[in-house]
C-alpha atoms as a PDB file:
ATOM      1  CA  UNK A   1     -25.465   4.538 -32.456  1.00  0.00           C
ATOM      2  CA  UNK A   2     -24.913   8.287 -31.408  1.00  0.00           C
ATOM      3  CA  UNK A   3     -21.776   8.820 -32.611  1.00  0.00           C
ATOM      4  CA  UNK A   4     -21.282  10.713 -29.294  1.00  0.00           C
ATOM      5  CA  UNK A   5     -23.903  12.944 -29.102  1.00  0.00           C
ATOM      6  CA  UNK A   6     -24.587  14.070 -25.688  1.00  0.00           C
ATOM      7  CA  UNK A   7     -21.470  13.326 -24.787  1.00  0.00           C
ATOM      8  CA  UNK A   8     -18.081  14.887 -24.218  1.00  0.00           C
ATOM      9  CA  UNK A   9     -15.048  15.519 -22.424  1.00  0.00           C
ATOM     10  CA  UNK A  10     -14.411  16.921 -18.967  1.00  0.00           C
ATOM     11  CA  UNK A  11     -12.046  17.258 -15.994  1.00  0.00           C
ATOM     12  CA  UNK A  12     -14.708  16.626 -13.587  1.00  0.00           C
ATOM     13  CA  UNK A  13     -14.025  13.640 -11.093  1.00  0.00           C
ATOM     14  CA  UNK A  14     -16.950  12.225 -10.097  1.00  0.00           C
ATOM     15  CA  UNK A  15     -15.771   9.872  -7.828  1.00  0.00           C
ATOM     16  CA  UNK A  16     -13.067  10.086  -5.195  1.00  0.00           C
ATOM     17  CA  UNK A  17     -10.930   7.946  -4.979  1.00  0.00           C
ATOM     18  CA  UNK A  18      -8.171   6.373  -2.486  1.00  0.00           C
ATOM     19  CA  UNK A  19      -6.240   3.931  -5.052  1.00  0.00           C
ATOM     20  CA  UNK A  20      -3.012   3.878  -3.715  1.00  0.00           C
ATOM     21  CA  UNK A  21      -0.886   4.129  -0.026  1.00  0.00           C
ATOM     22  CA  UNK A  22      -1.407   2.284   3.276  1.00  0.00           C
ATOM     23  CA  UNK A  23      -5.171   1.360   4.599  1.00  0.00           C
ATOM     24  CA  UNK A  24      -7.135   4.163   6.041  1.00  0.00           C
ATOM     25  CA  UNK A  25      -7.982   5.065   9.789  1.00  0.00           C
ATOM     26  CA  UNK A  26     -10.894   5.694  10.934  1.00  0.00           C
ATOM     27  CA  UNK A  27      -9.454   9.837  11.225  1.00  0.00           C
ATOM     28  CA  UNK A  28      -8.352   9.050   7.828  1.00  0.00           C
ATOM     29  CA  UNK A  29     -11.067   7.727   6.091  1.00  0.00           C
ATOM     30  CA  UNK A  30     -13.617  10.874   7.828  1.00  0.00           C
ATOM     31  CA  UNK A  31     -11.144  13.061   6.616  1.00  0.00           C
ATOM     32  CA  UNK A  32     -10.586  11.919   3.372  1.00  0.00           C
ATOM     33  CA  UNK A  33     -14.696  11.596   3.017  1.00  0.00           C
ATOM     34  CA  UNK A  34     -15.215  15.263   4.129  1.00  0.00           C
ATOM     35  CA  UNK A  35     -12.972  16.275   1.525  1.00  0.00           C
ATOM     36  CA  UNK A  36     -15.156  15.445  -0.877  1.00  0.00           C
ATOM     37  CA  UNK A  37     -16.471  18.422  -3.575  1.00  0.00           C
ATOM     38  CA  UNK A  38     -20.040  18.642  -4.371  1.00  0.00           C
ATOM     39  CA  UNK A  39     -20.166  17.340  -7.848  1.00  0.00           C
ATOM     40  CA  UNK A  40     -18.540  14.379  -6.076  1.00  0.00           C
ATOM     41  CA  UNK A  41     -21.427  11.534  -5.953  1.00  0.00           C
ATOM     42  CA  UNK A  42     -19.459   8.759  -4.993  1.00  0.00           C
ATOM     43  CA  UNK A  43     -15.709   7.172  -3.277  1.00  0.00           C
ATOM     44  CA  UNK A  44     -13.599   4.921  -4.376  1.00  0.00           C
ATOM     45  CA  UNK A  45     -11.357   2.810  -1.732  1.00  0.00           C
ATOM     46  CA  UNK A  46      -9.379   0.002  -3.886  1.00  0.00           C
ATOM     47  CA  UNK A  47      -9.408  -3.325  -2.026  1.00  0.00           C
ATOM     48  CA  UNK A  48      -5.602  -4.253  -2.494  1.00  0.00           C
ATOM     49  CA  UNK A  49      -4.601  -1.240   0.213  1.00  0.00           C
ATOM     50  CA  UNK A  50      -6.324  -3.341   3.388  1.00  0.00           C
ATOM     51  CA  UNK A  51      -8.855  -1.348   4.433  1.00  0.00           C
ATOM     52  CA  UNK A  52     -11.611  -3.516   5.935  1.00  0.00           C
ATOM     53  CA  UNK A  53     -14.759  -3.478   4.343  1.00  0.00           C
ATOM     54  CA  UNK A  54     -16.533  -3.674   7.289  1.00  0.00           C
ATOM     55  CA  UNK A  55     -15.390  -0.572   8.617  1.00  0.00           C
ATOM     56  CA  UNK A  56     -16.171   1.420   5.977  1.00  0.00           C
ATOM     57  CA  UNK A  57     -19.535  -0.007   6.340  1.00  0.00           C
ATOM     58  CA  UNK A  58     -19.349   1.002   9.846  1.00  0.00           C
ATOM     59  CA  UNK A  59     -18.122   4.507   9.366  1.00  0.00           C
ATOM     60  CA  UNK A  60     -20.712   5.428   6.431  1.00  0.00           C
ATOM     61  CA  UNK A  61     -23.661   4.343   8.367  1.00  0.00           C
ATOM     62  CA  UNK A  62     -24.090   0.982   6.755  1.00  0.00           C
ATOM     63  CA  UNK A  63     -23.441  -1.793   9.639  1.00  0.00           C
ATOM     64  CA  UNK A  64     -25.873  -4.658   8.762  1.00  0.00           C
ATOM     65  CA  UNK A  65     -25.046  -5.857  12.028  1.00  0.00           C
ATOM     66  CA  UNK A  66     -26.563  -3.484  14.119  1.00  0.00           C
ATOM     67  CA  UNK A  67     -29.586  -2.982  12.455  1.00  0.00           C
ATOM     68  CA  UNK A  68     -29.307   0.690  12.288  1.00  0.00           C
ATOM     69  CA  UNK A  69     -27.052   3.308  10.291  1.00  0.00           C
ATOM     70  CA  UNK A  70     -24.520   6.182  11.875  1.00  0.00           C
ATOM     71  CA  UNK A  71     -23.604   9.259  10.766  1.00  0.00           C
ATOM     72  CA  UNK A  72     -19.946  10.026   9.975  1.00  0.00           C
END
């Protein structure tokens, strides 16, 4: 093992997240999305709040369905 080298510490979040409260709007979830920092790479929405899946998909670009993406 390393014993940790390479690796340490930081306040950085990587990932934004939406972990607790009611399930997102549409408004909501753009807005919460364009909030986002640059050393942000990734969101977080936990599942237990409501907000469909599928309309995330939707939103980000990512509807299966339809066979083409969308821009937020």
């Amino acid at each position: 093992m390393l014993d940790g080298a390479g690796h340490f510490h930081g306040s950085e979040e990587f990932c934004r997240v939406h972990w607790t409260g009611k399930a997102l709007s549409d408004a909501e979830f753009r807005r919460f999305v364009a909030a986002t920092v640059p050393e942000q790479v990734a969101i977080g929405v936990q599942s237990f709040i409501g907000t469909d899946i599928g309309r995330i998909r939707r939103l980000i670009g990512l509807d299966q369905s339809l066979g083409k993406t969308q821009s937020l």
